[in-house]
Protein backbone atom coordinates (compact mmCIF):
# COMPACT_ATOMS: atom_id res chain seq x y z
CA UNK A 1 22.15 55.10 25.15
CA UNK A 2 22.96 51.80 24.42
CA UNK A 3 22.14 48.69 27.14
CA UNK A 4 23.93 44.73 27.02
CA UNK A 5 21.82 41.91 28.28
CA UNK A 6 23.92 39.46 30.31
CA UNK A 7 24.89 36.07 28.54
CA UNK A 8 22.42 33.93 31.35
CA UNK A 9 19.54 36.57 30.32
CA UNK A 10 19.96 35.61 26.95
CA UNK A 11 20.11 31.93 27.40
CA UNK A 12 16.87 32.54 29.45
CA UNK A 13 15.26 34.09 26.79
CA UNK A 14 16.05 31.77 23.77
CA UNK A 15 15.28 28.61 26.24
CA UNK A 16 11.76 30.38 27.14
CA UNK A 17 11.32 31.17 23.12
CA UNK A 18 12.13 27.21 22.57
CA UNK A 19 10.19 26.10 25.35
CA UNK A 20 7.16 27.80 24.18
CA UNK A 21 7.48 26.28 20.61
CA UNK A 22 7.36 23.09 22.00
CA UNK A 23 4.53 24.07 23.96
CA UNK A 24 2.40 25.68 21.08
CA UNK A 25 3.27 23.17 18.46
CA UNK A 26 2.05 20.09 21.58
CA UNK A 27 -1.18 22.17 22.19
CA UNK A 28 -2.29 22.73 18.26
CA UNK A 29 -4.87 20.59 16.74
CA UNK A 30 -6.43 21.27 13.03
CA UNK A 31 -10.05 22.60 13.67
CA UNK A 32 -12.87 19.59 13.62
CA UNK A 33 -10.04 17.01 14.44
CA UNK A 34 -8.77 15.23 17.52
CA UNK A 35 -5.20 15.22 18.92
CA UNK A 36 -3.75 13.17 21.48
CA UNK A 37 -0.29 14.24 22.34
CA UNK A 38 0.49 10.56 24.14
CA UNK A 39 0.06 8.50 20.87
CA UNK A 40 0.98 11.77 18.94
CA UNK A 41 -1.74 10.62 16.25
CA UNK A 42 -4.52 13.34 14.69
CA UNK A 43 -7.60 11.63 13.39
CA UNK A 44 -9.86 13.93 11.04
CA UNK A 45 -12.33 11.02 9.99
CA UNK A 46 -15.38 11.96 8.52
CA UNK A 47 -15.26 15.72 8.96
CA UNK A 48 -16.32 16.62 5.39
CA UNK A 49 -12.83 18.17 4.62
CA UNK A 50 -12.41 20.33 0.78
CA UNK A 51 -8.68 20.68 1.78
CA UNK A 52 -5.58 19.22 4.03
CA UNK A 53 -6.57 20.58 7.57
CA UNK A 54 -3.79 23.24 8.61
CA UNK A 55 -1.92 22.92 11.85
CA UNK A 56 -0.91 19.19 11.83
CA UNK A 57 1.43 19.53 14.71
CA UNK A 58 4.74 18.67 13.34
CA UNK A 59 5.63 15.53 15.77
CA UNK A 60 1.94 13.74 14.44
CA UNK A 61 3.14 10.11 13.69
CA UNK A 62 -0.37 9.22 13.13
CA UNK A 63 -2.52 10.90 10.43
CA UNK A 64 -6.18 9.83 9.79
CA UNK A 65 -8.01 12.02 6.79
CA UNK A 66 -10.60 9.35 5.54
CA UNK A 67 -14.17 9.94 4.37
CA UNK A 68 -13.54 13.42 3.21
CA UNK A 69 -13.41 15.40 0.14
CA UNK A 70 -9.61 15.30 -0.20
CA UNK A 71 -6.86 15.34 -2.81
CA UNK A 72 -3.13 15.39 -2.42
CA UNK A 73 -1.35 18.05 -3.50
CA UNK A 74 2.60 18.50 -3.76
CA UNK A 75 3.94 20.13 -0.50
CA UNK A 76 0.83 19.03 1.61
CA UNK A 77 2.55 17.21 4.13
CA UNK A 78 6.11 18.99 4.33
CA UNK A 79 5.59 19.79 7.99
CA UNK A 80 4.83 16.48 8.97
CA UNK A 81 8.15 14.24 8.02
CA UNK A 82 7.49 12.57 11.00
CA UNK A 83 4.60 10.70 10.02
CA UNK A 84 4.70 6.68 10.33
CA UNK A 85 0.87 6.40 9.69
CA UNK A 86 -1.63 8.00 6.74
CA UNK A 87 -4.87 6.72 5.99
CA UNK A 88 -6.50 8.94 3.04
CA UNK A 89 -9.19 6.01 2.60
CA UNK A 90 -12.65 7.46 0.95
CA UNK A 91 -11.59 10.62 -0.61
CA UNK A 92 -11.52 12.20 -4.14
CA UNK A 93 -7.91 11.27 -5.16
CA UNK A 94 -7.66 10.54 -9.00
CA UNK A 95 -4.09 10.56 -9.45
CA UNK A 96 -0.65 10.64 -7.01
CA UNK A 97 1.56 12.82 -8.87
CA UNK A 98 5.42 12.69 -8.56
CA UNK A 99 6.97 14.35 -5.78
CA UNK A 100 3.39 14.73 -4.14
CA UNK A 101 4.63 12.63 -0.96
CA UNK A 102 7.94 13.58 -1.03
CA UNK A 103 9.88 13.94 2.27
CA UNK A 104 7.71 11.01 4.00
CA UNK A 105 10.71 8.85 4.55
CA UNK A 106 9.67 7.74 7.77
CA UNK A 107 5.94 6.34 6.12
CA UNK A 108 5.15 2.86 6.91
CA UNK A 109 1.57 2.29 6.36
CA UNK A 110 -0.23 4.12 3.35
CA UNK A 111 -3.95 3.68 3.05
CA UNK A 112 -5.43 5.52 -0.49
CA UNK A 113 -8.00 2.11 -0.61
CA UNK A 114 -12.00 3.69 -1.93
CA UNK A 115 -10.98 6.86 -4.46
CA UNK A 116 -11.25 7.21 -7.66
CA UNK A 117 -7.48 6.20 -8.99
CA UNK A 118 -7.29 5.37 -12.57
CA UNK A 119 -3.37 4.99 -12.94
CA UNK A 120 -0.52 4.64 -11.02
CA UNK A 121 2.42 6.82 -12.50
CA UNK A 122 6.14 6.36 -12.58
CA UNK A 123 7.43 6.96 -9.85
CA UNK A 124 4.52 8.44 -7.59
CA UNK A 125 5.77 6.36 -4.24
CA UNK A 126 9.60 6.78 -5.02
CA UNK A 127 10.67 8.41 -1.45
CA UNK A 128 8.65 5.76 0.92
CA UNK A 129 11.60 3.36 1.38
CA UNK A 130 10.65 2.54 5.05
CA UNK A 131 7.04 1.77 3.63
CA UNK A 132 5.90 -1.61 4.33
CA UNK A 133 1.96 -1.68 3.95
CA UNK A 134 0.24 -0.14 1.04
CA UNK A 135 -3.49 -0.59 0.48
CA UNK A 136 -4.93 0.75 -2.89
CA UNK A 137 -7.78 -1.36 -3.13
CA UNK A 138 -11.51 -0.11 -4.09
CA UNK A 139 -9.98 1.96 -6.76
CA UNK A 140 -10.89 2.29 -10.62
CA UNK A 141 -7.50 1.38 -11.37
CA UNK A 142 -7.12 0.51 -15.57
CA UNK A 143 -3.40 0.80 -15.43
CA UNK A 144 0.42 0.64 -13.44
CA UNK A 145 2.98 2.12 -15.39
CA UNK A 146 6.11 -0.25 -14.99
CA UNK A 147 8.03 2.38 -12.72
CA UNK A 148 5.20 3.21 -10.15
CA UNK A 149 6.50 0.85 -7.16
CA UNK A 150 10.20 2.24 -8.26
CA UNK A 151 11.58 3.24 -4.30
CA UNK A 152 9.29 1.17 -2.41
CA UNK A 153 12.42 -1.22 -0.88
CA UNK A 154 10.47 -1.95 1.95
CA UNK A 155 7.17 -3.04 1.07
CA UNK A 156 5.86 -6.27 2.35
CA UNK A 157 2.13 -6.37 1.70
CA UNK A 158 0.44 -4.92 -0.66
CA UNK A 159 -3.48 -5.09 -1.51
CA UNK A 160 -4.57 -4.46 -5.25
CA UNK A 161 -8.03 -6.28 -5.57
CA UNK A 162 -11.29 -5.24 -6.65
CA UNK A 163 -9.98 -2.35 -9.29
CA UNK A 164 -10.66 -2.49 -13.13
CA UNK A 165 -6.90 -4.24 -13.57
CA UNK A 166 -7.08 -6.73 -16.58
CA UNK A 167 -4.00 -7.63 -16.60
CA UNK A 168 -1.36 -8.66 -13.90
CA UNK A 169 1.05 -5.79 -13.66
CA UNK A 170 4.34 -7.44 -13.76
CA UNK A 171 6.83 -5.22 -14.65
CA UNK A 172 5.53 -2.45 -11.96
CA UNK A 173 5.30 -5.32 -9.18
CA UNK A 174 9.00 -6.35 -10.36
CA UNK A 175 10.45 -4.17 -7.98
CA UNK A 176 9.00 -4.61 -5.00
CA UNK A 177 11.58 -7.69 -4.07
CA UNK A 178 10.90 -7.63 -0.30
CA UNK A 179 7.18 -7.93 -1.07
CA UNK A 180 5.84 -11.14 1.06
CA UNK A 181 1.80 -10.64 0.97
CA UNK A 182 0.13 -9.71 -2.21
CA UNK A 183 -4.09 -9.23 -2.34
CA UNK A 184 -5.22 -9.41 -5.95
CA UNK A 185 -8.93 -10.19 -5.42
CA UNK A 186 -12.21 -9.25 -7.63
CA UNK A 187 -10.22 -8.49 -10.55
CA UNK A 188 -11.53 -9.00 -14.55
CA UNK A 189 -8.30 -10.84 -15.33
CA UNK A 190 -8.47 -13.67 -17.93
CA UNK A 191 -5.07 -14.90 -18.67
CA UNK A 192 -1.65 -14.95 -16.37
CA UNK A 193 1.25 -14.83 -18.81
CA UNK A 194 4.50 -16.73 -18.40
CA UNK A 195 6.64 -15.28 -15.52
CA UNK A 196 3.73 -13.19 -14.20
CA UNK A 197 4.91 -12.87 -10.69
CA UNK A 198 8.83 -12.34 -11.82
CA UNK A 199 11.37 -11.20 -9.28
CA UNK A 200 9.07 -11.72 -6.46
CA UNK A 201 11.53 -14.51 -4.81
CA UNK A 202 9.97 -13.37 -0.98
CA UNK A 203 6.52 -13.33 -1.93
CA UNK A 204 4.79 -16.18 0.35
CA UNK A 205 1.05 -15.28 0.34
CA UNK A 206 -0.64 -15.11 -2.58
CA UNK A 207 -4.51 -14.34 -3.70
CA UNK A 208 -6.14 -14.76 -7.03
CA UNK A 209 -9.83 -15.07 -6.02
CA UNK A 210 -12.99 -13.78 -7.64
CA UNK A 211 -11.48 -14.13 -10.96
CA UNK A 212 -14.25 -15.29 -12.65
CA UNK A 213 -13.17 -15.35 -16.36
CA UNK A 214 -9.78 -17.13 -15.25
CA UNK A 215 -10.32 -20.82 -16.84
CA UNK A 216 -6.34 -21.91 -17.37
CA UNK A 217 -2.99 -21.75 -15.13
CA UNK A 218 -0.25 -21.47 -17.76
CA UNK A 219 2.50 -24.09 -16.84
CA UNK A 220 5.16 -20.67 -15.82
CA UNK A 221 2.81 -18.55 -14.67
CA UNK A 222 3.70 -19.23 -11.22
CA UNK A 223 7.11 -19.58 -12.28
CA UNK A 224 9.95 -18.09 -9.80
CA UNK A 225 7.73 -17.84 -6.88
CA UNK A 226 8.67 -19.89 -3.06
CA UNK A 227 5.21 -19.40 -2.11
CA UNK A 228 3.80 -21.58 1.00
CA UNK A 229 0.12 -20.17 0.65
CA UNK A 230 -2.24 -19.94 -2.48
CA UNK A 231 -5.37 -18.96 -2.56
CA UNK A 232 -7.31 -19.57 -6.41
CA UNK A 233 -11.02 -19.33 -5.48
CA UNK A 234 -14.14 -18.75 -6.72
CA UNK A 235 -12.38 -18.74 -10.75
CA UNK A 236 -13.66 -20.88 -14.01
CA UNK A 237 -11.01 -23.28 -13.57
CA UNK A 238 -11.83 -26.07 -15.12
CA UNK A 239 -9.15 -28.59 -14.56
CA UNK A 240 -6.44 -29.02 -11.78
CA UNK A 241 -3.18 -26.80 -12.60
CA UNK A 242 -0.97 -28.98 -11.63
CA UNK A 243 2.12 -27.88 -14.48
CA UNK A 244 2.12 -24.68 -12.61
CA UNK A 245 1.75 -25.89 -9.22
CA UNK A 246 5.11 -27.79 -9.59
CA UNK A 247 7.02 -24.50 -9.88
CA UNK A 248 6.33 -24.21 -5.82
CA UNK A 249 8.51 -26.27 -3.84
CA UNK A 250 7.35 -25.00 -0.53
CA UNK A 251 3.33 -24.21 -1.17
CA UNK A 252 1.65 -25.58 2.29
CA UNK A 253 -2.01 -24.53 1.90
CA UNK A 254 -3.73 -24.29 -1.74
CA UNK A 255 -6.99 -23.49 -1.51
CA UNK A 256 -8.97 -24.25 -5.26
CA UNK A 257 -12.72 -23.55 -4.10
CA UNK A 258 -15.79 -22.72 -5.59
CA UNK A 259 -13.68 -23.51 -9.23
CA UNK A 260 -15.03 -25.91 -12.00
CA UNK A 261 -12.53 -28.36 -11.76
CA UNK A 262 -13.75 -31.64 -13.35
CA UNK A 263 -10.78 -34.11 -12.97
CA UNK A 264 -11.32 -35.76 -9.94
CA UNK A 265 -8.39 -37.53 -10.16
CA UNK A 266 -6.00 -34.62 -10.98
CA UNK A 267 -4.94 -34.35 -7.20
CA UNK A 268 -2.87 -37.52 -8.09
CA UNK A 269 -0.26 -35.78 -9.96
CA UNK A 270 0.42 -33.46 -6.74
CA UNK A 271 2.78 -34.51 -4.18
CA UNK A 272 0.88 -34.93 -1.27
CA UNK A 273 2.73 -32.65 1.06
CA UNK A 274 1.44 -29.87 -1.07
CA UNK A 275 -2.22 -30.58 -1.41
């Protein structure tokens, strides 16, 4: 004998099934983390981690894995599109591959600052257009390939220092055109070539310190910038760079410090709204 469920029974049922869905996926945490549903962040910080905790609930806009024993691998966050926030500061990363963060279109901050990242590959951030902070600092970084930053429409700041860079990485930091603060301190970098800094027309902020084998500005280093703050401190500058301080019509605040500069006169050939 066959039976038929009313239509309001059904309704009933598939509401309840919802409703407890919402429920279950509200209550979850990852074991060894903290939830809190009202800021719907998840903070595994120091936890000693070997993998991606399971259970993220899916709504987490807030994701804190630092101080573990992490890596990324590709599909690790395809539950959690939702995500605004990501600090993975202090793992065991070596390399973001291509596609790894795919699907995190709503990012807006990513922290990977104090791992072990050697390169930067083509292409590794290429779905985070809504990313505007990204902070790989304390890394062992010898090399961006020109097509890393390729996607990231968005970015603003962006923090590079203390990494084994030698070289200013111009053709990768050519396409991040809305970028307005860029951190490039502690860095073994001798020489800025002409155009270093080229399509970076928003960039306002600027630092070069703790450069210490940097003794010369190059007249077009600076060249195509509208910066309003410079910061060249702590280098082996040894006279005033004035050529390549007249490329910067709008520079406010210049701050030369701790450099050898030994013409004391050289601030004469700067306009004196810009010194």
């Amino acid at each position: 004998l066959g039976f038929v469920v009313a239509p309001h029974h059904c309704h009933l049922l598939l509401g309840g099934a919802f409703l407890f869905i919402l429920v279950s996926s509200a209550l979850s945490c990852p074991a060894r983390c903290e939830c809190s549903a009202q800021t719907k962040s998840v903070s595994c910080h120091r936890k000693r981690l070997p993998s991606i905790p399971e259970g993220v609930p899916i709504e987490t806009r807030t994701l804190d894995l630092s101080k573990n024993k992490l890596v990324l691998e590709p599909g690790c966050f395809h539950s959690n599109l939702a995500l605004r926030s990501l600090n993975f500061r202090s793992n065991q990363l070596k390399m973001v591959l291509k596609g790894v963060l795919s699907g995190l279109t709503n990012l807006t901050h990513l922290d990977l600052s104090h791992n072990g990242l050697v390169i930067l590959m083509d292409h590794a951030f290429q779905d985070l257009h809504r990313l505007t902070f990204l902070e790989v600092a304390n890394n062992q970084l010898v090399y961006i390939t020109p097509r890393a930053f390729v996607g990231l429409t968005g970015i603003q700041r962006l923090n590079l220092e203390r990494s084994n860079l030698t070289e200013v990485p111009t053709d990768a930091l050519s396409h991040l055109h809305n970028l307005v603060e860029l951190r490039m301190r502690f860095l073994s970098i001798a020489f800025l070539k002409p155009f270093s800094f080229k399509r970076l027309s928003r960039l306002r902020h600027l630092e070069i310190d703790f450069w210490p084998l940097l003794e010369t500005l190059p007249p077009l280093s600076l060249h195509g910038l509208n910066l309003t703050t410079l910061f060249i401190t702590n280098t082996n500058l040894s006279a005033f760079p004035g050529a390549a301080l007249r490329n910067l019509p709008y520079l406010t605040h210049l701050n030369l410090s701790y450099c050898l500069l030994l013409d004391s006169l050289c601030f004469s050939l700067f306009p004196a709204s810009q010194r």
